[in-house]
Every structure is written in structure tokens, then in C-alpha cells.
Protein backbone atom coordinates (compact mmCIF):
# COMPACT_ATOMS: atom_id res chain seq x y z
CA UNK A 1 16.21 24.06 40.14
CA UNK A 2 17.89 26.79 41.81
CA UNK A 3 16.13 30.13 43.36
CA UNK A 4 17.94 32.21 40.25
CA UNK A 5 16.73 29.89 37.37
CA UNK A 6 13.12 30.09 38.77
CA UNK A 7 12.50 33.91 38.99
CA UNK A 8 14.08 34.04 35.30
CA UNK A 9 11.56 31.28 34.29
CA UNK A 10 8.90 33.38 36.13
CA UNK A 11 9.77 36.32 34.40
CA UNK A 12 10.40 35.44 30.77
CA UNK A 13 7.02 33.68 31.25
CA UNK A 14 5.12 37.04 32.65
CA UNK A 15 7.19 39.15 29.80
CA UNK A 16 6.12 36.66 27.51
CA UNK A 17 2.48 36.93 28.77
CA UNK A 18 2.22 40.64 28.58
CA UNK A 19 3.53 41.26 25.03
CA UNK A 20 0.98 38.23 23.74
CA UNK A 21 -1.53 40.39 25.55
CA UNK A 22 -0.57 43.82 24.21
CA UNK A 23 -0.79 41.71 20.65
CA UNK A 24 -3.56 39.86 20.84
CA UNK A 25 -6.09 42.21 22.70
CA UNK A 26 -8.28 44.01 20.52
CA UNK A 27 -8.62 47.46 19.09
CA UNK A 28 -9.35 50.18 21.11
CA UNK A 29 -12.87 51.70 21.06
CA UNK A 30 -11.56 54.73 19.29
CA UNK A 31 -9.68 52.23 16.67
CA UNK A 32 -12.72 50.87 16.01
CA UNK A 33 -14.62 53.67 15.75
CA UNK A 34 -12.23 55.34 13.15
CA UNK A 35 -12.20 52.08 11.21
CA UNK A 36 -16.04 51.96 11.00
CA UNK A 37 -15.52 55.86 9.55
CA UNK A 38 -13.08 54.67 6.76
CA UNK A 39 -15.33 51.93 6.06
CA UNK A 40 -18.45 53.65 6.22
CA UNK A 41 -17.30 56.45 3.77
CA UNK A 42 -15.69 53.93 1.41
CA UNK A 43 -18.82 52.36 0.55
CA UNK A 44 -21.16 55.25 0.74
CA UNK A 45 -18.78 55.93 -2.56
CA UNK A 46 -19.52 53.28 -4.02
CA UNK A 47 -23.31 53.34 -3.00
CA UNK A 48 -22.85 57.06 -4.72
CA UNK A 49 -21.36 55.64 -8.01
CA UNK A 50 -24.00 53.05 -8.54
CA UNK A 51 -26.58 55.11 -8.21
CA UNK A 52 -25.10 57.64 -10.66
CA UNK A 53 -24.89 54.92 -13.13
CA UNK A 54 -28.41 53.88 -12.47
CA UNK A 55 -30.96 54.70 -14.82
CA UNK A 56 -34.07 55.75 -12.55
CA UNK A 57 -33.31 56.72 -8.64
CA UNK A 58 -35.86 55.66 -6.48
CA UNK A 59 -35.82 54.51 -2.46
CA UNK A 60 -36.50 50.93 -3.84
CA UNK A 61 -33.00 51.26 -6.15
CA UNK A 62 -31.13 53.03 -3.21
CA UNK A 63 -31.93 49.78 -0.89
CA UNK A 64 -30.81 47.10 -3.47
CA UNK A 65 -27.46 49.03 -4.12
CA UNK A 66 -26.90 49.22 -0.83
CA UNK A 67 -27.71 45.28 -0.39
CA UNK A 68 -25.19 44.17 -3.07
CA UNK A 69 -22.57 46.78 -1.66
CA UNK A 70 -22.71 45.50 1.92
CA UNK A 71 -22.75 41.82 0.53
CA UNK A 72 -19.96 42.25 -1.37
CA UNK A 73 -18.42 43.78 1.55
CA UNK A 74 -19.06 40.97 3.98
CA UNK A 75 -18.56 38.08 1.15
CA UNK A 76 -15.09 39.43 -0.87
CA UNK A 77 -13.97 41.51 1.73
CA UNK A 78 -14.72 40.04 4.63
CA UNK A 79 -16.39 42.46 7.05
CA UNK A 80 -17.87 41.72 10.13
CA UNK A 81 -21.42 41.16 9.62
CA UNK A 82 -21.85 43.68 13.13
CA UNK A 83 -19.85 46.36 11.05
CA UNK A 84 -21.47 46.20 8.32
CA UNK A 85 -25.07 46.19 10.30
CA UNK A 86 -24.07 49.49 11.79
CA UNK A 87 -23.05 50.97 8.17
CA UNK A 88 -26.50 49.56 6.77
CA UNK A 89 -28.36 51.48 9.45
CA UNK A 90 -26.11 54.49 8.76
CA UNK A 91 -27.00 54.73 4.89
CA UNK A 92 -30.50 53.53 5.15
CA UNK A 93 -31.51 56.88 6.71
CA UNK A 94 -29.03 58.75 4.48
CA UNK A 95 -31.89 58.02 1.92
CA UNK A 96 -32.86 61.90 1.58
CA UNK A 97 -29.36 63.18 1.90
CA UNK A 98 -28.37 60.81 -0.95
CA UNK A 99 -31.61 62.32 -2.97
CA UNK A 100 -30.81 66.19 -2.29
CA UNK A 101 -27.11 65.41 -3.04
CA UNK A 102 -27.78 63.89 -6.53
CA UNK A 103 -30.35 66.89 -6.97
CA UNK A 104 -27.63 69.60 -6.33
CA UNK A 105 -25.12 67.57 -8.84
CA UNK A 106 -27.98 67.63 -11.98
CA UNK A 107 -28.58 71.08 -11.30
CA UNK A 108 -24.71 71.91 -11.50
CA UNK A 109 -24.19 69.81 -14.15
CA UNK A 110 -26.97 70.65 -16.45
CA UNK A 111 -28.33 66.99 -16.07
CA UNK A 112 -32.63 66.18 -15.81
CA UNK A 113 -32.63 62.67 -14.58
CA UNK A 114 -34.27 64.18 -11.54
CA UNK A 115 -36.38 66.31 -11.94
CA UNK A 116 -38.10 68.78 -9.46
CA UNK A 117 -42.26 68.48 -9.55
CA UNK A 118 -44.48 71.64 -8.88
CA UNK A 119 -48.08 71.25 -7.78
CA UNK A 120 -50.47 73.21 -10.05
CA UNK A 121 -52.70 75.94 -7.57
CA UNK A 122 -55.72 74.63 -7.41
CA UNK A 123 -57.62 77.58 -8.09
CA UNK A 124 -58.68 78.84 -11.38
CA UNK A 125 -58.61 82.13 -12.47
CA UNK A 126 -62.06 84.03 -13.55
């Protein structure tokens, strides 16, 4: 094999090398982070539209919609399980955003599903 045929064979394989690296490597941190931010306000949607169909709202509710949403996420649309544990964490202390949210929405829309509970004063009058 002569000197000319080997550099070409040593270059189309290093040329070859670097694009299968450019393709193959994965995303960049910020890729990844954006992604998570799609994802993450996709299903807190969704976790927003079950619970407005839901007849009581309660932290117990808010958990199992959030369950079937993120298993429905890693089952039909096949999420990393890692993505979808940093989501989980996300929304599970979103609990009393999610409550003063829906609170603001009855009040604007005239609705009483949740309703706002006063203490009675404890003291009597004489």
C-alpha cells in the first residue's frame, strides 16, 4: 500500500470518527436542561387539568394525579425514569402553588369548590 493511499485511509477513518462523535455524543447540559423545562411544563398541564376535573382537591388527590401522569409519561411516552424523578420532585413541592392557583381561578370564575375557612374569635361578647 503506498504512502498516499494510507494517509487517505487515515483520514477518511478520523473524518469518519469525528462526525460519528459529533452524532452520537449526547445533548449538551443546556439541551437537557431546556428539554426537562418543556417537559416539566407539559405535564404540570396536564397535572392542572386533572385536578380541575376532579371532584374534591386535596394533597392526597394532587399525589395520585401526579403518579398516573408521570407513569404514563415513562410507560407511553417513554421518559427517562431520571427525568421524570426530577419533574416528580419539582411538582411535589408545587403542592401549595397548585392550591393558591386553583383558589385565584374559583374566585375569578365565580366557582366554590374551594372554599376559604375563617376561624370563629374565640371570645364571646358580654
Amino acid at each position: 500500500m503506498g504512502i498516499k493511499r494510507k494517509l487517505f485511509a487515515t483520514a477518511f477513518t478520523l473524518a469518519t470518527g469525528v462526525i460519528a462523535g459529533v452524532l452520537l455524543t449526547p445533548r449538551s447540559g443546556k439541551e437537557t436542561q431546556k428539554k426537562l423545562k418543556v417537559l416539566s411544563e407539559k405535564i404540570k398541564r396536564e397535572v392542572a387539568l386533572e385536578l380541575a376535573h376532579a371532584e374534591t382537591l386535596s394533597k392526597k388527590a394532587y399525589d395520585e394525579v401526579v403518579a398516573a401522569t408521570l407513569d404514563y409519561y415513562q410507560r407511553v411516552k417513554k421518559v427517562k425514569k431520571e427525568d421524570l424523578d426530577v419533574i416528580a420532585k419539582d411538582l411535589k413541592v408545587r403542592w401549595k402553588d397548585v392550591v393558591a392557583e386553583v383558589k385565584r381561578s374559583e374566585k375569578t370564575a365565580g366557582g366554590t369548590r374551594v372554599k376559604k375557612t375563617t376561624r370563629k374569635s374565640s371570645k364571646r361578647k358580654r
